[in-house]
Protein backbone atom coordinates (compact mmCIF):
# COMPACT_ATOMS: atom_id res chain seq x y z
CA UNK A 1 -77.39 -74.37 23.89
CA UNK A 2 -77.18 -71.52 26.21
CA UNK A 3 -76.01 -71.52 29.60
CA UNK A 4 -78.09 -71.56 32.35
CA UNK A 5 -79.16 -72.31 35.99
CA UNK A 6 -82.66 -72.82 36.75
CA UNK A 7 -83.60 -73.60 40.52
CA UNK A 8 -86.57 -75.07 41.55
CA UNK A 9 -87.85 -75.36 45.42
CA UNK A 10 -89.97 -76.21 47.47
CA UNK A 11 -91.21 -78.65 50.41
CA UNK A 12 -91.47 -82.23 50.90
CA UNK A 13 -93.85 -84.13 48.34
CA UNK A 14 -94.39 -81.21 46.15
CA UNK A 15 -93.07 -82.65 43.26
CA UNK A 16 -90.04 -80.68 42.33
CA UNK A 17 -87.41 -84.03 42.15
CA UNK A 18 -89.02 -85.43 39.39
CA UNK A 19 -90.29 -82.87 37.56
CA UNK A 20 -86.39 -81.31 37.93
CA UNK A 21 -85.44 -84.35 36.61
CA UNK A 22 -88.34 -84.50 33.29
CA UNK A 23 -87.11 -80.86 32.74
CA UNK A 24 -83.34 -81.59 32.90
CA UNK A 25 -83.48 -84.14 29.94
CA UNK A 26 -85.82 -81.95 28.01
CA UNK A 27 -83.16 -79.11 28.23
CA UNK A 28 -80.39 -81.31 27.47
CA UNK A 29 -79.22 -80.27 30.99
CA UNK A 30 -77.44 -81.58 33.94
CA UNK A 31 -79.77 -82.77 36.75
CA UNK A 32 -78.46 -81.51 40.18
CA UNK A 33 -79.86 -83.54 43.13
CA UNK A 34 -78.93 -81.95 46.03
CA UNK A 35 -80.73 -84.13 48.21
CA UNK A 36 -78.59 -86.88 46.74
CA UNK A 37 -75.41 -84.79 47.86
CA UNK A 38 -77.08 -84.49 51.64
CA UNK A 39 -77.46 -88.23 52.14
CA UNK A 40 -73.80 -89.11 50.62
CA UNK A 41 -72.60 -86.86 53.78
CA UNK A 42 -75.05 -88.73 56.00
CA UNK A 43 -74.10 -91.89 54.64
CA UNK A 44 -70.14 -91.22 55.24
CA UNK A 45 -71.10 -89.90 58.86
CA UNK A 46 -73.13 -92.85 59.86
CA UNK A 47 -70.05 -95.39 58.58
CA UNK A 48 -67.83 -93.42 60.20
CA UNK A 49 -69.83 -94.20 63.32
CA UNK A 50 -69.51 -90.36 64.72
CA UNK A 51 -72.37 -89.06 66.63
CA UNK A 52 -74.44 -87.29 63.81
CA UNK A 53 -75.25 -84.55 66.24
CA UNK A 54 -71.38 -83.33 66.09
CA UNK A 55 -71.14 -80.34 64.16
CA UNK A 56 -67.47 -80.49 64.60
CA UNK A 57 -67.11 -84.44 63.83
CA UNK A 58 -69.36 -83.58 60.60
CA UNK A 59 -67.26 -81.43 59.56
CA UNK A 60 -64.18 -83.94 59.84
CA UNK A 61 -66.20 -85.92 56.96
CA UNK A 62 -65.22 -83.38 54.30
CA UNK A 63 -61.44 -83.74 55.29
CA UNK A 64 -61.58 -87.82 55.38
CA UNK A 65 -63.57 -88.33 52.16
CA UNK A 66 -63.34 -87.23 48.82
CA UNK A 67 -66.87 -86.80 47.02
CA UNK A 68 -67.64 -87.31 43.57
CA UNK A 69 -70.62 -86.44 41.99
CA UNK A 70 -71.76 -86.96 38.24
CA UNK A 71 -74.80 -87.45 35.83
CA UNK A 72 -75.17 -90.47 33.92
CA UNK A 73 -78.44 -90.83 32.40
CA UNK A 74 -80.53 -88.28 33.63
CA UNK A 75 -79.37 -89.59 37.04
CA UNK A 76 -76.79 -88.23 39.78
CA UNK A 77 -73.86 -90.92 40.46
CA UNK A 78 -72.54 -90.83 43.89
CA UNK A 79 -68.64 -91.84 44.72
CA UNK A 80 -66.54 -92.04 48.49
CA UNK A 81 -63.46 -92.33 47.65
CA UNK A 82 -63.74 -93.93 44.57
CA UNK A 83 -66.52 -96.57 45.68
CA UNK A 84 -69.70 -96.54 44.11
CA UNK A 85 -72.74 -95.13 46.92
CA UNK A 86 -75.22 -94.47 45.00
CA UNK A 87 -77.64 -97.21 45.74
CA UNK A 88 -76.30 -97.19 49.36
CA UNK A 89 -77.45 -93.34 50.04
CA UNK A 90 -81.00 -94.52 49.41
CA UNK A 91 -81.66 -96.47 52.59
CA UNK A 92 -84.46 -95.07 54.47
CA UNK A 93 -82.16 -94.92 57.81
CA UNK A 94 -79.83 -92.75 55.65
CA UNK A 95 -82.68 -90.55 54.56
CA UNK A 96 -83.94 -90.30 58.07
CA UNK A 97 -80.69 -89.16 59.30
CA UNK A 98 -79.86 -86.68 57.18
CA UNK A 99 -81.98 -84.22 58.66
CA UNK A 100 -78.74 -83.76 60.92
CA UNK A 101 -76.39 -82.87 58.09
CA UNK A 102 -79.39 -80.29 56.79
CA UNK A 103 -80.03 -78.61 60.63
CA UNK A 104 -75.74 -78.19 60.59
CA UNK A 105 -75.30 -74.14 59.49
CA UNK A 106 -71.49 -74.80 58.89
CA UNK A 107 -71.77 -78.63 57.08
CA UNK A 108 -74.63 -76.84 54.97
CA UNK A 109 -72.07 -73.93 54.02
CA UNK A 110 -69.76 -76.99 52.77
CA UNK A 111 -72.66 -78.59 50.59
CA UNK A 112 -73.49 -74.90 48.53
CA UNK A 113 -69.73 -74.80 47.59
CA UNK A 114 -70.10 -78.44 46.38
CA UNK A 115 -72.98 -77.54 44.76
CA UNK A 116 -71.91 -74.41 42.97
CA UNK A 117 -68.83 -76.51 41.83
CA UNK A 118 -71.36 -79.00 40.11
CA UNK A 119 -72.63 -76.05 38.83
CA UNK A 120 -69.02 -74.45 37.44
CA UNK A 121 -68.50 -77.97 35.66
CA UNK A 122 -72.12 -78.35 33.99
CA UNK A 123 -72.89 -75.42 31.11
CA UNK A 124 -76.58 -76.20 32.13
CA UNK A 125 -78.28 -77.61 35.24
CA UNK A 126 -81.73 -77.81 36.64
CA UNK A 127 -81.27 -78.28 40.86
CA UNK A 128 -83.85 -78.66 43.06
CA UNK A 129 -83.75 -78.49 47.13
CA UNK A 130 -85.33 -75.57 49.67
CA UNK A 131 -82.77 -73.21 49.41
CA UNK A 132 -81.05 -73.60 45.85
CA UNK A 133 -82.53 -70.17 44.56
CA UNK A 134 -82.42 -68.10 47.90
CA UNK A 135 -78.57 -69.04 48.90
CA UNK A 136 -77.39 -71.72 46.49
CA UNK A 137 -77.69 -69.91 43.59
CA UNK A 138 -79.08 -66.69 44.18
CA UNK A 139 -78.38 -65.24 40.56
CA UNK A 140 -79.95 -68.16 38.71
CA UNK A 141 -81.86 -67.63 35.97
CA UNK A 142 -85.30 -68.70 36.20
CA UNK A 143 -86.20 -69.97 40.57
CA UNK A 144 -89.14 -71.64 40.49
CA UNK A 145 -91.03 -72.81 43.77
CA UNK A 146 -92.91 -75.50 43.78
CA UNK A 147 -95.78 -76.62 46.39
CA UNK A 148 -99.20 -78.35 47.04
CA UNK A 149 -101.77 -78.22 49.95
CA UNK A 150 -99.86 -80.75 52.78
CA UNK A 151 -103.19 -83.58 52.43
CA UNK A 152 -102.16 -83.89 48.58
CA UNK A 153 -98.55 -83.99 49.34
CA UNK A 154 -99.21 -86.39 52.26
CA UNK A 155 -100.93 -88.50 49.37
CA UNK A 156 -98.35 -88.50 46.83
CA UNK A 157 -95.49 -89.73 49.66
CA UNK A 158 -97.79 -92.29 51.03
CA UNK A 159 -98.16 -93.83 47.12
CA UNK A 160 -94.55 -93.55 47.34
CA UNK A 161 -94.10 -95.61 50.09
CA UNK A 162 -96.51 -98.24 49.56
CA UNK A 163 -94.26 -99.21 46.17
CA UNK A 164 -91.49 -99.59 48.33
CA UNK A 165 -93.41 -101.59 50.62
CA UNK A 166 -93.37 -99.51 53.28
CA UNK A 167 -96.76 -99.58 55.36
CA UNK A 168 -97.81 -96.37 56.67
CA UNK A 169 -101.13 -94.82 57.24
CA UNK A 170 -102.31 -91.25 55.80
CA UNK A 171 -102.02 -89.51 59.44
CA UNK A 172 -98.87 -90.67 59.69
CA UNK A 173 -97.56 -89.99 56.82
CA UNK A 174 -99.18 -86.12 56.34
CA UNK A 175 -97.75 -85.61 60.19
CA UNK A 176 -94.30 -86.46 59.60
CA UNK A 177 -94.50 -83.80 56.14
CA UNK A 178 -96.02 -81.25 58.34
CA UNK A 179 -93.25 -81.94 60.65
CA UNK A 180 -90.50 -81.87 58.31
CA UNK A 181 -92.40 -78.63 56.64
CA UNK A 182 -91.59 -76.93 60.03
CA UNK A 183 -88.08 -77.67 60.73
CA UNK A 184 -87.35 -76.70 57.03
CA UNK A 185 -88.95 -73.21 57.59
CA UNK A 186 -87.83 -72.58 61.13
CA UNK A 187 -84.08 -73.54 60.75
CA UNK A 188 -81.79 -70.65 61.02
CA UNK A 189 -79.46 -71.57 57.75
CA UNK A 190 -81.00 -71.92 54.71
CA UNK A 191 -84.98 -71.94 55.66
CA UNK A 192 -87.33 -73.42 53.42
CA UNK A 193 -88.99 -69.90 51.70
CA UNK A 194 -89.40 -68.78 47.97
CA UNK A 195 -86.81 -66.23 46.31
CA UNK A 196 -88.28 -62.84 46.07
CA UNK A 197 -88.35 -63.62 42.02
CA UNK A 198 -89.25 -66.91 42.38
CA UNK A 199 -92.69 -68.28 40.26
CA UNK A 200 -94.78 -69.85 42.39
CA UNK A 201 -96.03 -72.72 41.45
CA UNK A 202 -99.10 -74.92 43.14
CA UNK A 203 -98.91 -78.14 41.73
CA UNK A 204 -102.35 -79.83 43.96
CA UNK A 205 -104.45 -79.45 40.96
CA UNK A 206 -101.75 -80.66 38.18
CA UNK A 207 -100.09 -83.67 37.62
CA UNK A 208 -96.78 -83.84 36.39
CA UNK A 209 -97.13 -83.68 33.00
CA UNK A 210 -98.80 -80.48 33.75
CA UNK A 211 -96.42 -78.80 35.79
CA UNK A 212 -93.64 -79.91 33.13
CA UNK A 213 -95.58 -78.01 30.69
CA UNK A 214 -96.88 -74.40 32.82
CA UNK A 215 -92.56 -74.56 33.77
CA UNK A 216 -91.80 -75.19 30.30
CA UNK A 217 -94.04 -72.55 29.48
CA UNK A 218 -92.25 -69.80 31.38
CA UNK A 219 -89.06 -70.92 30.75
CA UNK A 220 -89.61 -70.85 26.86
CA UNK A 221 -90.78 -66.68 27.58
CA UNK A 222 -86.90 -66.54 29.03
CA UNK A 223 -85.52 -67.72 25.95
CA UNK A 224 -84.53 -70.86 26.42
CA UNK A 225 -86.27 -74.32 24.90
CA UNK A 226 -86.03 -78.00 25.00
């Protein structure tokens, strides 16, 4: 199998998680989920009890914890210091948080050179985020950019959330993408935005079976196949 990196952004709801995850075991690759590194540092932060605003403090949470990342089963498997947090990282008051850790120019800095490590220890690895392709890995081979119009994303979260038993209405739910859509995009490190090479990809139409297959298609042109 040949080495490779193939990054694949985009906003909120578009999709790109699990279809980075479908295309990851088709590959026989390692599935990087960056958004699973972002809430281990928000996790670690909040026990810490430091105010999450604290650039500086955030920054401590590098030099007090040792991170481990790895893929078992198609499936990223977070360690602190040796104690399983992968289920832990998954609260939705650890997800909500970590939009300080992603606003943080310096903390983000520290979460790239985590993530090109990943990358330095995997032959192959499919990683999804918003900026994987434009400052993670900005000589990947194939960047792909996923997104949908914001109602159809705003459906696909709310489904989301009702298995989880979360009660939400549409409004709410499209508001707080379109929200979340404009921090990504406005932020100063990082900003949500394809790579100049990037595909573009509009998934509102497709499900995602379909967008497995139109990726699969392009990445098969590159030369490399499931």
């Amino acid at each position: 199998m040949k080495n490779f990196i193939i990054t694949i952004d985009g906003p909120a709801a578009s999709g790109k998680s699990t279809v980075a995850r479908i295309l990851a075991k088709k590959l026989g690759a390692s599935f990087l989920d960056t958004g699973a590194m972002y809430r281990a540092v928000t996790f670690a932060a909040m026990e810490s009890g430091i105010d999450l605003a604290n650039e500086e403090k955030l920054l401590e949470i590098f030099e007090r914890n040792n991170f481990s990342f790895t893929v078992q089963n198609n499936s990223m498997m977070v360690q602190i210091d040796g104690n399983d947090a992968t289920e832990f990282i998954r609260r939705q008051d650890v997800t909500a948080n970590a939009k300080y850790i992603a606003s943080a120019p310096l903390v983000r800095e520290k979460l790239v050179q985590m993530q090109r490590q990943f990358a330095s220890e995997n032959k192959a690895i499919v990683t999804e985020g918003r900026d994987q392709g434009t400052v993670a890995f900005p000589n990947a081979d194939i960047k792909f950019f996923m997104s949908a119009q914001p109602g159809e994303r705003a459906r696909r979260r709310l489904a989301e959330l009702k298995a989880k038993g979360i009660n939400e209405n549409i409004e709410q739910t499209q508001e707080s993408i379109e929200k979340r859509d404009k921090s990504d995009m406005e932020r100063n490190v990082g900003p949500l935005k394809p790579a100049d090479d990037a595909i573009i990809i509009d998934t509102t139409e497709l499900d995602i079976e379909q967008v497995v297959d139109k990726l699969l298609c392009f990445i098969r042109e590159k030369g490399f196949s499931e």
